[in-house]
Protein backbone atom coordinates (compact mmCIF):
# COMPACT_ATOMS: atom_id res chain seq x y z
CA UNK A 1 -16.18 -29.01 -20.91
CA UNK A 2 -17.20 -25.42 -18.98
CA UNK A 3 -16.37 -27.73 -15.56
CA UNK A 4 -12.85 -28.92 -17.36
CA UNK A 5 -12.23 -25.57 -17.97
CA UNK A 6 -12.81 -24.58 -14.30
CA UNK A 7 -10.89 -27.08 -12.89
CA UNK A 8 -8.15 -25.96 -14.83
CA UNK A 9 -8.20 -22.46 -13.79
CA UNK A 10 -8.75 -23.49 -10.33
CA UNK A 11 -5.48 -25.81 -10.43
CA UNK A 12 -3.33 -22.97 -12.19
CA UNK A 13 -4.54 -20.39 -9.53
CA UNK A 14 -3.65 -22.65 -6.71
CA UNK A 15 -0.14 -23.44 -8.26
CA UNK A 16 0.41 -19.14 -8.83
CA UNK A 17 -0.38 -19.07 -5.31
CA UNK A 18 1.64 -21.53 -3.96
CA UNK A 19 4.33 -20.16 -5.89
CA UNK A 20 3.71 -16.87 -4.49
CA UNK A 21 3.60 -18.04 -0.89
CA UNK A 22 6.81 -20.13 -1.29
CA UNK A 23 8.85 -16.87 0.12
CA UNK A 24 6.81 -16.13 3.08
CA UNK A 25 6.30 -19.64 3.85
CA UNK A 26 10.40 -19.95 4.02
CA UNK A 27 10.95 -16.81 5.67
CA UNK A 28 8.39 -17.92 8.64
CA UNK A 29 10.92 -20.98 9.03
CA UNK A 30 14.14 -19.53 8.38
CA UNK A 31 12.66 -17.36 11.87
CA UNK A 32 12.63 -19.73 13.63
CA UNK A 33 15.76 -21.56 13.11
CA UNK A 34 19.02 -21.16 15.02
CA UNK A 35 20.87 -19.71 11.83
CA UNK A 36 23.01 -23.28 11.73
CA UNK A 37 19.60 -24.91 10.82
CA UNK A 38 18.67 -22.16 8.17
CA UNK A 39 21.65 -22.34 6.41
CA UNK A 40 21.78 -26.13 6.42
CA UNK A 41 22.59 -28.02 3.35
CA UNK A 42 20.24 -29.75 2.16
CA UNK A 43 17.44 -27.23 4.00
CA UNK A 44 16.03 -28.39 7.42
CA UNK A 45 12.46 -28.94 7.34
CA UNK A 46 12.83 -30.66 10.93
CA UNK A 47 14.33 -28.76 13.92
CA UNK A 48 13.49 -27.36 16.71
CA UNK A 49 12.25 -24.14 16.49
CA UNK A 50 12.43 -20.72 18.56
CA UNK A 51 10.92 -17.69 18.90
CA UNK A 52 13.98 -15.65 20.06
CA UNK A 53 14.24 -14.07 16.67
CA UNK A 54 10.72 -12.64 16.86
CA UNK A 55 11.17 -11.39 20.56
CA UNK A 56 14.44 -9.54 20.00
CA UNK A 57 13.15 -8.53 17.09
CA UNK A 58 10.11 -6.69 18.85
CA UNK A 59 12.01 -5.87 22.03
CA UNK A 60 15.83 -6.03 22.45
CA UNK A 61 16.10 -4.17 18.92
CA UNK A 62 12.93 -1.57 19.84
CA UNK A 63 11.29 -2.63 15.88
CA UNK A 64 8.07 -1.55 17.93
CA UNK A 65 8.80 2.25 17.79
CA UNK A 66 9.48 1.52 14.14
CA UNK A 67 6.28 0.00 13.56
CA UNK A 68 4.43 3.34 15.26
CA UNK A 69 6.36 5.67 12.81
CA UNK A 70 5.14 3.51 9.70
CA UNK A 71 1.93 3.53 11.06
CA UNK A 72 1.75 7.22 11.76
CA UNK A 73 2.80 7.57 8.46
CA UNK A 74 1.08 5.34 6.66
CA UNK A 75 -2.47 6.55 8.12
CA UNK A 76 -1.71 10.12 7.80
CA UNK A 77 -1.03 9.20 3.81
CA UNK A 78 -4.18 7.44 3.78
CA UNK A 79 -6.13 10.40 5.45
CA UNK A 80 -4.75 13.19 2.80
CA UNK A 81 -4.82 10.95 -0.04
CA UNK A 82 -8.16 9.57 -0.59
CA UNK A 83 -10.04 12.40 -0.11
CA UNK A 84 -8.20 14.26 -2.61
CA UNK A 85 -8.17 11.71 -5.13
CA UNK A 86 -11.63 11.31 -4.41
CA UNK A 87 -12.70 14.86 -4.97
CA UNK A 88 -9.62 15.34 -8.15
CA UNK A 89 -11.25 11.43 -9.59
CA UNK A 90 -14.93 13.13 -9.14
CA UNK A 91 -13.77 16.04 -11.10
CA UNK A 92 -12.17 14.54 -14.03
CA UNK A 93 -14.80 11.44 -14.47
CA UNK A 94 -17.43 14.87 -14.70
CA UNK A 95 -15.40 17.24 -16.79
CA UNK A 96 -16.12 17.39 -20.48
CA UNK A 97 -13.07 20.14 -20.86
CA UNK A 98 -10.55 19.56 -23.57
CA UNK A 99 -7.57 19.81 -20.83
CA UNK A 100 -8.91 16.86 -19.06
CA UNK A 101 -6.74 14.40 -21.07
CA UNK A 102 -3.77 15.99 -20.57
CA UNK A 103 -4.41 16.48 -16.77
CA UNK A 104 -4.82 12.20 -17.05
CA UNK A 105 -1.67 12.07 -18.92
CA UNK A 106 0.57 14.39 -16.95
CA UNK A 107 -0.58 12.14 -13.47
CA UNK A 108 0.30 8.59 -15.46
CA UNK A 109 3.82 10.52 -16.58
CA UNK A 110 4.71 11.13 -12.97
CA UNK A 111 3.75 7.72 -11.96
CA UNK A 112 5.61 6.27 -14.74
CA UNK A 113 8.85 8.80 -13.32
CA UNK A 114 11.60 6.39 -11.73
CA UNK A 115 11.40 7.39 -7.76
CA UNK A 116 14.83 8.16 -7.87
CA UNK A 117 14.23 11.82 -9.95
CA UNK A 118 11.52 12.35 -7.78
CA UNK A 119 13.64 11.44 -4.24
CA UNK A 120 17.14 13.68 -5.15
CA UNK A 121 14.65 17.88 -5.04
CA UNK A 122 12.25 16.19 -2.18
CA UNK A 123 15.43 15.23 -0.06
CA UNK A 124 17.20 18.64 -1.15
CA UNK A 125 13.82 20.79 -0.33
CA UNK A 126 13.94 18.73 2.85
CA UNK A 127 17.34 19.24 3.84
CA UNK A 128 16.92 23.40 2.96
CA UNK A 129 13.88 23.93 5.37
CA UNK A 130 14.90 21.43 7.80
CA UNK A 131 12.67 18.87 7.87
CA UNK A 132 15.06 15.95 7.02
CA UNK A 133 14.09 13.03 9.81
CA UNK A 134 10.25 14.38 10.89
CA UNK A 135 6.91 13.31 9.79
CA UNK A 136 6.47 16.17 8.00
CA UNK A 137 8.28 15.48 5.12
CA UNK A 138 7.25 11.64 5.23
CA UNK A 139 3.72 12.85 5.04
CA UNK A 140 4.30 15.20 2.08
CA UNK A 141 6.68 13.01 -0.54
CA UNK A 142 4.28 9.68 0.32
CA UNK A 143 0.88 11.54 -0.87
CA UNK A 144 2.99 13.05 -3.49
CA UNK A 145 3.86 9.90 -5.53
CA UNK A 146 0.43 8.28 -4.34
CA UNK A 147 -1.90 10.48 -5.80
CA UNK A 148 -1.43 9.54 -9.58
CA UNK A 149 -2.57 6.28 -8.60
CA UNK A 150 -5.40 7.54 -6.00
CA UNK A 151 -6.76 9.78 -8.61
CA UNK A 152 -7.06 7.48 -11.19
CA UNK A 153 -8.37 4.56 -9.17
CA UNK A 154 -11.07 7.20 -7.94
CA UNK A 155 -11.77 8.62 -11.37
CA UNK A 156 -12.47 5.19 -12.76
CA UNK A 157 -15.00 4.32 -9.77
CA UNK A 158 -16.78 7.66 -10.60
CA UNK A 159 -17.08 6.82 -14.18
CA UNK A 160 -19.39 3.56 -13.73
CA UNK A 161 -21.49 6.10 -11.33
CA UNK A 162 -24.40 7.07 -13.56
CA UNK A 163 -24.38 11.03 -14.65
CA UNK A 164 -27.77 10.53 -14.49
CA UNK A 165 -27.63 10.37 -10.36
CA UNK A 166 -25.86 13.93 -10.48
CA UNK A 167 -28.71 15.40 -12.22
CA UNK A 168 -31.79 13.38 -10.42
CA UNK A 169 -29.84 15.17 -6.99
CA UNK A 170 -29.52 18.73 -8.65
CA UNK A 171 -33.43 18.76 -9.83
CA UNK A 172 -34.27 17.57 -6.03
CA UNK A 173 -32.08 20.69 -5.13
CA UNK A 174 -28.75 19.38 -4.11
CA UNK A 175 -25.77 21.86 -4.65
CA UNK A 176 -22.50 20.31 -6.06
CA UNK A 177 -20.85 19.70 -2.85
CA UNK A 178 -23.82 17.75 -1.50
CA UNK A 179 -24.46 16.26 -5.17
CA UNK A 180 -20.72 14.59 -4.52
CA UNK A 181 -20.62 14.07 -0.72
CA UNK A 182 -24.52 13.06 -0.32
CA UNK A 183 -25.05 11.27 -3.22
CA UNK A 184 -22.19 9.79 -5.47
CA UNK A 185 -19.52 9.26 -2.47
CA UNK A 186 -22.05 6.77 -0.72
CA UNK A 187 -22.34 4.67 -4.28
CA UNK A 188 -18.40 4.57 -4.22
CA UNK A 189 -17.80 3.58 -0.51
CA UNK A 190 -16.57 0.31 -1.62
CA UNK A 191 -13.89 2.32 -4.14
CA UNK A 192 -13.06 4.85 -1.54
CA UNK A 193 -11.93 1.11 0.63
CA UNK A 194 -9.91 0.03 -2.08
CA UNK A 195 -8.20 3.28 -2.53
CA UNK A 196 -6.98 3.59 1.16
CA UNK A 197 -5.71 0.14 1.07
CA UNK A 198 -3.76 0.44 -1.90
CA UNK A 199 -2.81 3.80 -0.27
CA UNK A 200 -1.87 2.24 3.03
CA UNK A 201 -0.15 -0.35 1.64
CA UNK A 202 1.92 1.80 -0.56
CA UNK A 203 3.15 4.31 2.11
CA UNK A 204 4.22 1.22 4.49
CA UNK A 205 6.17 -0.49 2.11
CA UNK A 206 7.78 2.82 0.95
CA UNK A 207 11.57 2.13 0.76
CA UNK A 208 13.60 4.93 -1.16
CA UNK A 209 12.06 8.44 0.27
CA UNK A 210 11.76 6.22 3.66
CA UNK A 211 15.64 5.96 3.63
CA UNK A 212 16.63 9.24 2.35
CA UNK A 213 13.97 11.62 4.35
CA UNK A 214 13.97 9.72 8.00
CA UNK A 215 16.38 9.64 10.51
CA UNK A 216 16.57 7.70 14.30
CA UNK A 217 13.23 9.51 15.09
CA UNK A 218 11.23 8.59 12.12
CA UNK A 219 12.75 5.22 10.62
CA UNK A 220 9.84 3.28 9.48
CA UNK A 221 9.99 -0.61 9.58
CA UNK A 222 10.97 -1.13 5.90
CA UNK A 223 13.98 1.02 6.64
CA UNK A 224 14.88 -0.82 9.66
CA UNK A 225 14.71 -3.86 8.26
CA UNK A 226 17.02 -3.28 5.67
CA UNK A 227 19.77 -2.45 8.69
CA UNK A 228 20.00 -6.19 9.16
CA UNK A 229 21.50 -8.72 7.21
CA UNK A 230 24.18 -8.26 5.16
CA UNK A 231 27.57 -10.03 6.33
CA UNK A 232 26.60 -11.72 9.50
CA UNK A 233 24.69 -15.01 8.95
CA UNK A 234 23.54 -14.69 12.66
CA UNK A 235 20.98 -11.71 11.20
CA UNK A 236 19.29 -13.60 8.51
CA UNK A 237 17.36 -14.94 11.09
CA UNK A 238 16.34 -11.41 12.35
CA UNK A 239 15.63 -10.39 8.83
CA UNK A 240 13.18 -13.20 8.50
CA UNK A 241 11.31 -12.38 12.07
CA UNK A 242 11.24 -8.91 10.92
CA UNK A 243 9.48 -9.87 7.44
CA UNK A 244 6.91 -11.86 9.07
CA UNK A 245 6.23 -8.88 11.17
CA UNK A 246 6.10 -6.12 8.79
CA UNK A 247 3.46 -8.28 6.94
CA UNK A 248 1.10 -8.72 9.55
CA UNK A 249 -0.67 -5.19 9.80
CA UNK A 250 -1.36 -5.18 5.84
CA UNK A 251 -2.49 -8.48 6.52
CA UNK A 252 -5.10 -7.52 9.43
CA UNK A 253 -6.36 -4.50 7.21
CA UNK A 254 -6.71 -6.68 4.17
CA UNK A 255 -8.56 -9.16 6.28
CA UNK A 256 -10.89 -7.00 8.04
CA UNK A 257 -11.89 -4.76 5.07
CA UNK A 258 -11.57 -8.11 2.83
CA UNK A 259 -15.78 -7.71 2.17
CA UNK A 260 -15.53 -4.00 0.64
CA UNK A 261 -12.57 -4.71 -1.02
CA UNK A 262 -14.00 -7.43 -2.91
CA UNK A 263 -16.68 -5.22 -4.01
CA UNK A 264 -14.41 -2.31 -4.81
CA UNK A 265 -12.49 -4.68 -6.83
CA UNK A 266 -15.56 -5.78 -8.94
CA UNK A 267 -16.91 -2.27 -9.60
CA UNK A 268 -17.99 -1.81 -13.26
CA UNK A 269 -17.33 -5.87 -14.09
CA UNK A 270 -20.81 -6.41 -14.49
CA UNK A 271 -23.31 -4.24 -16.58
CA UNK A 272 -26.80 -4.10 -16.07
């Protein structure tokens, strides 16, 4: 029966992901089709395919200088955000004060705030001190409306970390910065991983303050992509090239950090 049961899950997880993958899968061939093959009807599955998409994609249409700005923005986001979700997390998985709830609370609410509220004082802040179309004010709104999320992913890692560890470091003589960066940072390394992926992936795929706060110096790739499209069938095919594209560095980071992100994702699932 437990081996029926397994089976079962394994067949419904392999049918979620094939659904899943559908998208990409057709968006990998619709790039390289001539756009009279993509749009045939019934759909092509045989044709000869190209990679002049991808390459004027990546060099007639300069996508690579939008790739460095989502990068440099994307990284920088990371680099802000982590730490101080990590130290805010540490704080609020420690603190036994009565405003703690609230504090949780007030960081869900802004999370839970549609983007647009958040996008119409950022862009009009932005616009007053001059800072539409720099990194700047990329930086700024991304950690913004990531931290909720940092913080709490943080503060739940923290809470499976046993108060006892705190106090074994404070009787050996550890002060409360060492106490956090000595002792109970190391036991979350596999959180802090999971946070700057989730972090990274959320500041590349970052559409709305992307399109309102960039301009020809700072467009980021989700921006650019959106440029093509529309009207012409002739830029579906572009679209698609620039999908696959845009996937691939999530993909890479997700691959290479695949072990501690595993283990950051299982944190607290099993009790001793």
């Amino acid at each position: 029966m437990k081996s029926r049961h397994q089976f079962l899950l394994i067949l419904a997880l392999l049918a979620f992901t094939a659904i899943n993958l559908t998208p990409v899968f057709w968006a990998f061939l619709t790039s390289l089709k001539q756009p009279v093959d993509a749009f045939a009807i019934p759909p092509k599955l045989v044709f000869s395919p190209t990679l002049m998409f991808h390459y004027e994609v990546w060099t007639e249409r300069g996508f690579w200088s939008f790739l460095v700005n989502s990068l440099v923005v994307s990284v920088a986001t990371v680099v802000i955000s982590v730490p101080l979700g990590a130290m805010a997390g540490y704080a609020l998985a420690r603190s036994r004060s009565r405003h703690r709830q609230p504090v949780l609370f007030g960081l869900l609410a802004v999370r839970m705030f549609p983007q647009i509220l958040l996008a119409i004082p950022f862009f009009i802040m932005a616009n007053a001190l001059g800072l539409i179309d720099t990194y700047f004010a990329l930086i700024v709104s991304f950690v913004a409306i990531n931290q909720p999320f940092t913080i709490w992913l943080m503060r739940s890692f923290f809470v499976d970390v046993p108060l006892e560890l705190d106090q074994a470091a404070r009787i050996d003589g550890c002060n409360e910065w060492q106490v956090f960066f000595k002792v109970v940072l190391p036991v979350v390394k596999p959180g802090l991983v999971v946070a700057a992926i989730f972090s990274f992936l959320l500041g590349f795929n970052e559409f709305l303050f992307a399109l309102i706060l960039s301009g020809s110096g700072t467009k980021t790739l989700p921006v650019a992509i959106a440029e093509y499209g529309g009207e012409d069938v002739a830029y579906w095919s572009i679209s698609a090239a620039a999908a696959i594209g845009i996937m691939l560095p999530p993909l890479l980071l997700t691959l290479f950090a695949q072990k501690h992100l595993v283990r950051g994702m299982t944190v607290g699932a099993v009790k001793g």
